[in-house]
PDB file of N, CA and C in Angstrom:
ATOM      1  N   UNK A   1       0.846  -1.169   0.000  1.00  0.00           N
ATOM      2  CA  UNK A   1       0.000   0.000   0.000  1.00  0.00           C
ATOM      3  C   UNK A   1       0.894   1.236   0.000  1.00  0.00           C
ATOM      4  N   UNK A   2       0.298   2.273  -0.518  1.00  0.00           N
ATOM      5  CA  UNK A   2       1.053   3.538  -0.677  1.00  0.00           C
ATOM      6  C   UNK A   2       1.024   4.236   0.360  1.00  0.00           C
ATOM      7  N   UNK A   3       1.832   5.194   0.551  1.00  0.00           N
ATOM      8  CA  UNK A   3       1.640   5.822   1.995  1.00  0.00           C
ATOM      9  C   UNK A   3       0.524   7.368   1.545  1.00  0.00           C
ATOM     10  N   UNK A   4      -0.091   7.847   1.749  1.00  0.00           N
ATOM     11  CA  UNK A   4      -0.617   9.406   2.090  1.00  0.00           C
ATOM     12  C   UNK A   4       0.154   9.654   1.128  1.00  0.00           C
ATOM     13  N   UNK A   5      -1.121  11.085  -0.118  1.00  0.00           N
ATOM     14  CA  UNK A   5       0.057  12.203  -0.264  1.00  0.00           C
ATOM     15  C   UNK A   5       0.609  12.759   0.459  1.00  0.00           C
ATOM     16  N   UNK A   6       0.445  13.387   1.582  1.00  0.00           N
ATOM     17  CA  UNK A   6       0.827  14.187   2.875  1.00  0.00           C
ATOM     18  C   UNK A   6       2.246  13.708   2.925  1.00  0.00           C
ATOM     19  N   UNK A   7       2.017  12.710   3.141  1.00  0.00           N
ATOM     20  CA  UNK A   7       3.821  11.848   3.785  1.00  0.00           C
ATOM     21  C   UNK A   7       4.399  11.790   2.780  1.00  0.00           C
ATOM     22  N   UNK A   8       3.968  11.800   1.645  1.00  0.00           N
ATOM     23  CA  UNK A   8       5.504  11.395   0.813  1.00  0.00           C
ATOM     24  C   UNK A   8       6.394  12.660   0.609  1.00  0.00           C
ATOM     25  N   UNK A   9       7.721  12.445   0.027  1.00  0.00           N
ATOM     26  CA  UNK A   9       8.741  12.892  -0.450  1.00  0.00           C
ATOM     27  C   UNK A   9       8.062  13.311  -1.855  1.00  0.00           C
ATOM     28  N   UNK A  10       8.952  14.627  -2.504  1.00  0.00           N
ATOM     29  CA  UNK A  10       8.732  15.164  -3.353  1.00  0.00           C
ATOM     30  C   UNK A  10       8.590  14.119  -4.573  1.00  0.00           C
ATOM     31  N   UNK A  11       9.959  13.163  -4.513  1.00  0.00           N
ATOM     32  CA  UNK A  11      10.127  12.809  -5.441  1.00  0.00           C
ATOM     33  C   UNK A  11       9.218  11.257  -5.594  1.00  0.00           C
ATOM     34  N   UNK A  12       9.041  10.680  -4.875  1.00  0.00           N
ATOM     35  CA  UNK A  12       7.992   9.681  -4.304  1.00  0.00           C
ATOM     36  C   UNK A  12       6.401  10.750  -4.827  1.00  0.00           C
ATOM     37  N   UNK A  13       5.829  11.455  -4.897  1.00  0.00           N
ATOM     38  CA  UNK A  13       5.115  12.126  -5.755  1.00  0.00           C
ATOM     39  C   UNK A  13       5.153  12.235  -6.938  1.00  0.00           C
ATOM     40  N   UNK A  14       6.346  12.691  -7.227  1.00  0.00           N
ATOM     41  CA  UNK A  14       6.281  12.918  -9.065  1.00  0.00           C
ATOM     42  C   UNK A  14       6.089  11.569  -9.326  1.00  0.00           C
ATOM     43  N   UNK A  15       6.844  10.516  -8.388  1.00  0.00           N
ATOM     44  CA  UNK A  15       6.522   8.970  -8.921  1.00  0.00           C
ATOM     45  C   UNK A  15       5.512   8.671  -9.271  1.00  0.00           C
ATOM     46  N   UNK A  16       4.328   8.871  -8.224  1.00  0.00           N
ATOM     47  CA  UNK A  16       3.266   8.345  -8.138  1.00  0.00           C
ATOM     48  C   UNK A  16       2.500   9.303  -9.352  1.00  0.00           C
ATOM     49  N   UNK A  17       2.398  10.159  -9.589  1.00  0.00           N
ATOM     50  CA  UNK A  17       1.985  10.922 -10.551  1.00  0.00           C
ATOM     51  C   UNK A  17       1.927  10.560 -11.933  1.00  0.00           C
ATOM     52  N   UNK A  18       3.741  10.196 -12.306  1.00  0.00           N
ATOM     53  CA  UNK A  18       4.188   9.571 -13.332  1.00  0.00           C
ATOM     54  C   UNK A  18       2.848   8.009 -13.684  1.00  0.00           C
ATOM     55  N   UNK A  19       3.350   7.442 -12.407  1.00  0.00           N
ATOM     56  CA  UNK A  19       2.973   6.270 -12.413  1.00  0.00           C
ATOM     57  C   UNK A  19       1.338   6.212 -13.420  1.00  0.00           C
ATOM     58  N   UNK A  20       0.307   7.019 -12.480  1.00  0.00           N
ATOM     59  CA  UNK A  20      -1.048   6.837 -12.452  1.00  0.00           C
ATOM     60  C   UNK A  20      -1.454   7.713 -14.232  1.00  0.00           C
ATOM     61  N   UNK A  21      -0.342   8.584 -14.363  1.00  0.00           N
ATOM     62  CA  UNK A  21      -0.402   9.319 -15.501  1.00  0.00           C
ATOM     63  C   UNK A  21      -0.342   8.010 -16.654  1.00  0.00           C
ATOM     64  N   UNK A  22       0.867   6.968 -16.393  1.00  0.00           N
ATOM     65  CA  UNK A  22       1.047   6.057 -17.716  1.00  0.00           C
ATOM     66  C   UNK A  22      -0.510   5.247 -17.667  1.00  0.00           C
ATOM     67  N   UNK A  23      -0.854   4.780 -16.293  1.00  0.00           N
ATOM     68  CA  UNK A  23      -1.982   3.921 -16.486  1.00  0.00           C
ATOM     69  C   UNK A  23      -3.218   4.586 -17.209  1.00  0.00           C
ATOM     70  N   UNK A  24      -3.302   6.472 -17.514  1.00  0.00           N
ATOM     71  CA  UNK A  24      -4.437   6.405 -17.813  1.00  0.00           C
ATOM     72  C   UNK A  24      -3.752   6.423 -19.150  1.00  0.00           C
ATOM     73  N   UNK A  25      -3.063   6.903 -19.577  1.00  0.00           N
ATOM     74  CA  UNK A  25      -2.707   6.934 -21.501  1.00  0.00           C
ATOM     75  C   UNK A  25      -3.027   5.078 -21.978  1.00  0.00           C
ATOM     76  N   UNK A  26      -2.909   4.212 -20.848  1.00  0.00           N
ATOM     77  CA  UNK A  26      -2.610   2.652 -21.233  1.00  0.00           C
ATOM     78  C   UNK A  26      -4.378   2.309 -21.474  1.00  0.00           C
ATOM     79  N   UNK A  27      -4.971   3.112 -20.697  1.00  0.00           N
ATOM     80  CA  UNK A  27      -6.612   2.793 -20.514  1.00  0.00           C
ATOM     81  C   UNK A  27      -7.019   3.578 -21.932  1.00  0.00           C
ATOM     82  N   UNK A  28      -6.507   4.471 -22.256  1.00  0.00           N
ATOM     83  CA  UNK A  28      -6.987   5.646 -22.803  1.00  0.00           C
ATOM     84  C   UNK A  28      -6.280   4.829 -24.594  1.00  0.00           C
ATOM     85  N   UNK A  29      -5.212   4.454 -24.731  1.00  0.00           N
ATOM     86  CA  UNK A  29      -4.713   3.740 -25.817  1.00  0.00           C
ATOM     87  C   UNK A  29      -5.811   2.094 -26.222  1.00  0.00           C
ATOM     88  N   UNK A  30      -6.095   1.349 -25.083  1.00  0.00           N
ATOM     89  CA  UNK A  30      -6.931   0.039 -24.838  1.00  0.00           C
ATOM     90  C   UNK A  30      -8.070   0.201 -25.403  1.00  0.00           C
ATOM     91  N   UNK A  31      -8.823   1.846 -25.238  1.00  0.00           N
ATOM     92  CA  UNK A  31     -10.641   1.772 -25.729  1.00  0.00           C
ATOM     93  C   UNK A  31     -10.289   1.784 -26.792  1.00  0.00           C
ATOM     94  N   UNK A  32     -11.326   0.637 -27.481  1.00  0.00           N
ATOM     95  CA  UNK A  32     -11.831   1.144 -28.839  1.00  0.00           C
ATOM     96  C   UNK A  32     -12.083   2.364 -29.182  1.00  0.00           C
ATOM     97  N   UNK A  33     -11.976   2.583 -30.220  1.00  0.00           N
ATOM     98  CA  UNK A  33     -12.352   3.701 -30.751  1.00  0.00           C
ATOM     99  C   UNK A  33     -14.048   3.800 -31.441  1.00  0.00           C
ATOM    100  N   UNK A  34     -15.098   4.603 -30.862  1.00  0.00           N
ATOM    101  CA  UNK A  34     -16.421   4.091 -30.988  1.00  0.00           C
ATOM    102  C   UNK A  34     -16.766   3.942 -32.967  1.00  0.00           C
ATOM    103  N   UNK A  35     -17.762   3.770 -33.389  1.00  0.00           N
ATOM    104  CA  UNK A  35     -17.992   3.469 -34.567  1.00  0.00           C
ATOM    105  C   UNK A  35     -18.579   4.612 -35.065  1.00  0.00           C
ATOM    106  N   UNK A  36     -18.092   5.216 -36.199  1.00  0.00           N
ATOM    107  CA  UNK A  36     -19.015   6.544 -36.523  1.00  0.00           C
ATOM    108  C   UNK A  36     -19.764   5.674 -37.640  1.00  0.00           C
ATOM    109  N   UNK A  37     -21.329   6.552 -37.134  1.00  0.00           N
ATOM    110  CA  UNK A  37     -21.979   5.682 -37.702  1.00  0.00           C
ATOM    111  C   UNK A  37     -22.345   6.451 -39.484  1.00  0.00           C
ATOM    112  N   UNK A  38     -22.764   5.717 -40.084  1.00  0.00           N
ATOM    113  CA  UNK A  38     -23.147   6.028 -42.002  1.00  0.00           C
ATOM    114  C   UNK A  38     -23.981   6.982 -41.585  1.00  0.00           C
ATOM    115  N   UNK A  39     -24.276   8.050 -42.619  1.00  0.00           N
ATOM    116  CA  UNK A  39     -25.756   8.910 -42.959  1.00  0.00           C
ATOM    117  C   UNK A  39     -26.341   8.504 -43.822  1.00  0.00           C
ATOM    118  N   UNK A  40     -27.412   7.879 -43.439  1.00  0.00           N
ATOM    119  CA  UNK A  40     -28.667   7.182 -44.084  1.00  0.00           C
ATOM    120  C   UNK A  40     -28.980   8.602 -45.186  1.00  0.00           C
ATOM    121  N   UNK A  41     -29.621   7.974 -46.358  1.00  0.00           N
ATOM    122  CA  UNK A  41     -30.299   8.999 -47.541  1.00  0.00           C
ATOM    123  C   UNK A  41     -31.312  10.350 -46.920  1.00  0.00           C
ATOM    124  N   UNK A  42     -31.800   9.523 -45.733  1.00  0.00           N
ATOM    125  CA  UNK A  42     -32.914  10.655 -45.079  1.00  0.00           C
ATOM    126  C   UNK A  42     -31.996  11.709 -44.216  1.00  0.00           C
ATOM    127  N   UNK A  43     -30.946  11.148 -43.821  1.00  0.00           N
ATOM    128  CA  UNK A  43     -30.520  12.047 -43.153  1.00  0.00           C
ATOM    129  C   UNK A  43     -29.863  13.303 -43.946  1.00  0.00           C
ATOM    130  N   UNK A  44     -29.456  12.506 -45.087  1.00  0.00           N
ATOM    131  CA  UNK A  44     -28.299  13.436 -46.223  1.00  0.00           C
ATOM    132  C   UNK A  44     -29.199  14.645 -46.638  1.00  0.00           C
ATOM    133  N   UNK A  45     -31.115  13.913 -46.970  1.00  0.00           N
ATOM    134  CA  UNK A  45     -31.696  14.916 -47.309  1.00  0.00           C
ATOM    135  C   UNK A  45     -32.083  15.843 -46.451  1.00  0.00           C
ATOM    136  N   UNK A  46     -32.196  15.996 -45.336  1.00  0.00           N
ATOM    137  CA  UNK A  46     -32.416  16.755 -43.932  1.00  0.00           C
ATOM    138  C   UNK A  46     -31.466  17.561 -44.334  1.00  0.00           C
ATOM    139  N   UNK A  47     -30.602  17.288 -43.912  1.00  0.00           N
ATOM    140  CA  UNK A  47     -29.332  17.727 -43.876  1.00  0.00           C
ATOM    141  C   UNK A  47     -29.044  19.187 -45.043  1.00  0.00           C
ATOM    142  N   UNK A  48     -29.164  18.584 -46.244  1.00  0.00           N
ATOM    143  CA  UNK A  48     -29.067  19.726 -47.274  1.00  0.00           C
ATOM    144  C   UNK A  48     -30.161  20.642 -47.365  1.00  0.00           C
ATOM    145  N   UNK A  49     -31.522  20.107 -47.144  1.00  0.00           N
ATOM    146  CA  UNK A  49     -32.917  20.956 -46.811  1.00  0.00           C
ATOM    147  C   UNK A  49     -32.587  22.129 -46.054  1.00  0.00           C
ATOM    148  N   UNK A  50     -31.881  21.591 -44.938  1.00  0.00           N
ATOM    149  CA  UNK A  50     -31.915  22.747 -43.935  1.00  0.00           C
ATOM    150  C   UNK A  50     -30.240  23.523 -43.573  1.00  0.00           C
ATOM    151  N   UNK A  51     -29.565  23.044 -44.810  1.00  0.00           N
ATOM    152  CA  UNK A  51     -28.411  23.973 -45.611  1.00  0.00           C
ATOM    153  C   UNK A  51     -28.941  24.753 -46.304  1.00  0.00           C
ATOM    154  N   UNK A  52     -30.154  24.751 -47.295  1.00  0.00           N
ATOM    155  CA  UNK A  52     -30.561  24.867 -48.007  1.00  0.00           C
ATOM    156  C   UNK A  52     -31.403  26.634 -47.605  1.00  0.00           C
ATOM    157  N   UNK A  53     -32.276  26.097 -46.447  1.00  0.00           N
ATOM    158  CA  UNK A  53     -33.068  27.040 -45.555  1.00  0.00           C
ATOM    159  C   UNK A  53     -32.165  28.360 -45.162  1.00  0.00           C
ATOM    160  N   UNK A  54     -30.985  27.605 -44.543  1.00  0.00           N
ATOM    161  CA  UNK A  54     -29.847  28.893 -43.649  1.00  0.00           C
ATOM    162  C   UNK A  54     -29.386  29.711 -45.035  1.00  0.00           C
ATOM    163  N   UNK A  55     -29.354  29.244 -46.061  1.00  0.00           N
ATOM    164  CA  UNK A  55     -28.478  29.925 -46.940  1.00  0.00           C
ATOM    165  C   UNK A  55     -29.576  30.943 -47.474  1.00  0.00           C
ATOM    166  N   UNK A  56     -30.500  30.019 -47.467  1.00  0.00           N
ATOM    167  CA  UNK A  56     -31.492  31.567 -48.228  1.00  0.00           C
ATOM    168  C   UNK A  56     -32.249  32.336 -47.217  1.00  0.00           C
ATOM    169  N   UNK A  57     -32.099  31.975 -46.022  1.00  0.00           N
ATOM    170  CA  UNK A  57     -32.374  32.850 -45.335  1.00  0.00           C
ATOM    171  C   UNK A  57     -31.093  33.986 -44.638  1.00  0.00           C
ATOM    172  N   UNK A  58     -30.300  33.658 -44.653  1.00  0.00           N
ATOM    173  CA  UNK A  58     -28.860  34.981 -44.970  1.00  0.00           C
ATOM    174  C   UNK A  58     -29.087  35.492 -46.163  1.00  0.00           C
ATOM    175  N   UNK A  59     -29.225  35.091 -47.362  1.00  0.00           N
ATOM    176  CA  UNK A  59     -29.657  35.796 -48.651  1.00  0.00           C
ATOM    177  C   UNK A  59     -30.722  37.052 -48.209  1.00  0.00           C
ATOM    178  N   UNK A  60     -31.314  36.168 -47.573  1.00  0.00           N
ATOM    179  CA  UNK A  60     -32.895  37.471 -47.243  1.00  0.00           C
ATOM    180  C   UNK A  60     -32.436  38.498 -46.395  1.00  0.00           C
ATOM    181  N   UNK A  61     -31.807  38.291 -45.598  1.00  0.00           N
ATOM    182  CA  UNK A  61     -31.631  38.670 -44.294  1.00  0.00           C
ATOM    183  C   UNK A  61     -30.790  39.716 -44.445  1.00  0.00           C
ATOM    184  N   UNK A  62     -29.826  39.396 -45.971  1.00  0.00           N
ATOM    185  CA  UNK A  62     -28.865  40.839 -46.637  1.00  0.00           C
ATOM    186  C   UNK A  62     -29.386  41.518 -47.586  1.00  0.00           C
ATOM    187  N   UNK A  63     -30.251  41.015 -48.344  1.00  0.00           N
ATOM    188  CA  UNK A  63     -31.064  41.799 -48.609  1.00  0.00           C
ATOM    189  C   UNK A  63     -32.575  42.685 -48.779  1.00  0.00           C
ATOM    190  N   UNK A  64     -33.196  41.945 -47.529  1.00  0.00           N
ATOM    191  CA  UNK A  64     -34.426  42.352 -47.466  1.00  0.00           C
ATOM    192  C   UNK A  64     -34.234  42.704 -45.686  1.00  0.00           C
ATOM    193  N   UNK A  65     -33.684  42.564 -44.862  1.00  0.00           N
ATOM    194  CA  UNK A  65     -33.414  42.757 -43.424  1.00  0.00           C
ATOM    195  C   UNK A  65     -33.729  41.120 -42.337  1.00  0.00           C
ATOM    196  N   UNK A  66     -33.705  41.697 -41.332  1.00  0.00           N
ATOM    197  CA  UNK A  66     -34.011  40.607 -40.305  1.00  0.00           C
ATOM    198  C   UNK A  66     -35.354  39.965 -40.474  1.00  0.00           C
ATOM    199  N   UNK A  67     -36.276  41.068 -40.518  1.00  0.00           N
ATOM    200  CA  UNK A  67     -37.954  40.967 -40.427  1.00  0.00           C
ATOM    201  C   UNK A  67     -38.105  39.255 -41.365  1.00  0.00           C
ATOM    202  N   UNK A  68     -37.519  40.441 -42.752  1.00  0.00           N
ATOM    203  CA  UNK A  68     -38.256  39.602 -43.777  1.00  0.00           C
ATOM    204  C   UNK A  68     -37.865  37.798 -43.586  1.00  0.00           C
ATOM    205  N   UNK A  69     -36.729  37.999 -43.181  1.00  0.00           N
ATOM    206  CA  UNK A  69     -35.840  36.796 -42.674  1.00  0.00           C
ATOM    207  C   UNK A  69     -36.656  35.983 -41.866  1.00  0.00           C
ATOM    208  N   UNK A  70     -37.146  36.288 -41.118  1.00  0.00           N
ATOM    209  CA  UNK A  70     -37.592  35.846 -39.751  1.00  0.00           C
ATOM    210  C   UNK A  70     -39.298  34.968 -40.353  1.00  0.00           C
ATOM    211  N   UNK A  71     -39.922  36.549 -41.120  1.00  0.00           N
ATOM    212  CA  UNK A  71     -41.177  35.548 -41.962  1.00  0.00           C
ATOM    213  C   UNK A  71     -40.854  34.162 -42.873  1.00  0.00           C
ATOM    214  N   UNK A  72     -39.852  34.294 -43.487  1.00  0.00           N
ATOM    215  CA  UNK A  72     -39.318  33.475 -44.439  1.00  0.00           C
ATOM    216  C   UNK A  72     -39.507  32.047 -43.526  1.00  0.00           C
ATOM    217  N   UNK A  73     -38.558  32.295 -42.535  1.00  0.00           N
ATOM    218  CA  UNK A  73     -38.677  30.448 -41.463  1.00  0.00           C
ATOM    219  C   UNK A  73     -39.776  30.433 -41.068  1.00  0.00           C
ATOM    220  N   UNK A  74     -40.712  31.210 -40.551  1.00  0.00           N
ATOM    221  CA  UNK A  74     -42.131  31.183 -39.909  1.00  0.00           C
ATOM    222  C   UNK A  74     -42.428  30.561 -41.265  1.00  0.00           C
ATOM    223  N   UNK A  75     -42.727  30.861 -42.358  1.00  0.00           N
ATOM    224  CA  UNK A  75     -43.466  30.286 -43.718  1.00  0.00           C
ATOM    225  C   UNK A  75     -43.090  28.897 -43.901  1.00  0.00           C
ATOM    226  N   UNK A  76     -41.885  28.279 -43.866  1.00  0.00           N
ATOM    227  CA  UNK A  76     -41.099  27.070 -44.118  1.00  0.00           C
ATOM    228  C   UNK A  76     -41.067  26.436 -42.811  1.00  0.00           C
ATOM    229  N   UNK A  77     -41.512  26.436 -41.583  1.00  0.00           N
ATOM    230  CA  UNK A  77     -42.153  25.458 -40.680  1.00  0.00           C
ATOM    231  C   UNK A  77     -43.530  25.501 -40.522  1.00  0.00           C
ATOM    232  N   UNK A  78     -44.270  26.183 -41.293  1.00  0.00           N
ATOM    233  CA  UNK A  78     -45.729  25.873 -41.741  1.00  0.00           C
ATOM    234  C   UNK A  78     -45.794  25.371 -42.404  1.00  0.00           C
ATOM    235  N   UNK A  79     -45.138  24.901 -43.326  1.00  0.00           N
ATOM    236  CA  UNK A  79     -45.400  24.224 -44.708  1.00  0.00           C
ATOM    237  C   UNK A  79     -45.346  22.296 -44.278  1.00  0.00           C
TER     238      UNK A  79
END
């Protein structure tokens, strides 16, 4: 068993430090790495729809102001 941080020696610290530091890089090297998952067709189309939305609503938004901007998404989540 280890003694207390309190009690140890400086260098008996950096040890223990060292030490607990390699075990997490060893835990941290061990996980898998999770699975990124595919984008299904529905998602791809979501996806560009509402690329689609932001872009023309900055279009509006530079040239017609905030307002008109703001009706524009109110209109396109009614639909």
């Amino acid at each position: 068993m280890t003694k207390p941080y309190h009690e140890m020696t400086p260098a008996e610290r950096l040890a223990t430090r060292i030490a607990k530091n390699r075990e997490i890089n060893e835990r941290v090297q061990n996980t898998p790495a999770p699975e990124k998952k595919r984008k299904t067709s529905a998602t791809v189309e979501r996806t560009k729809a509402a690329s689609n939305a932001l872009d023309k609503f900055h279009e509006i938004r530079k040239s017609q102001g905030i307002d008109a901007a703001a009706e524009y998404l109110v209109s396109k989540r009614n639909q």
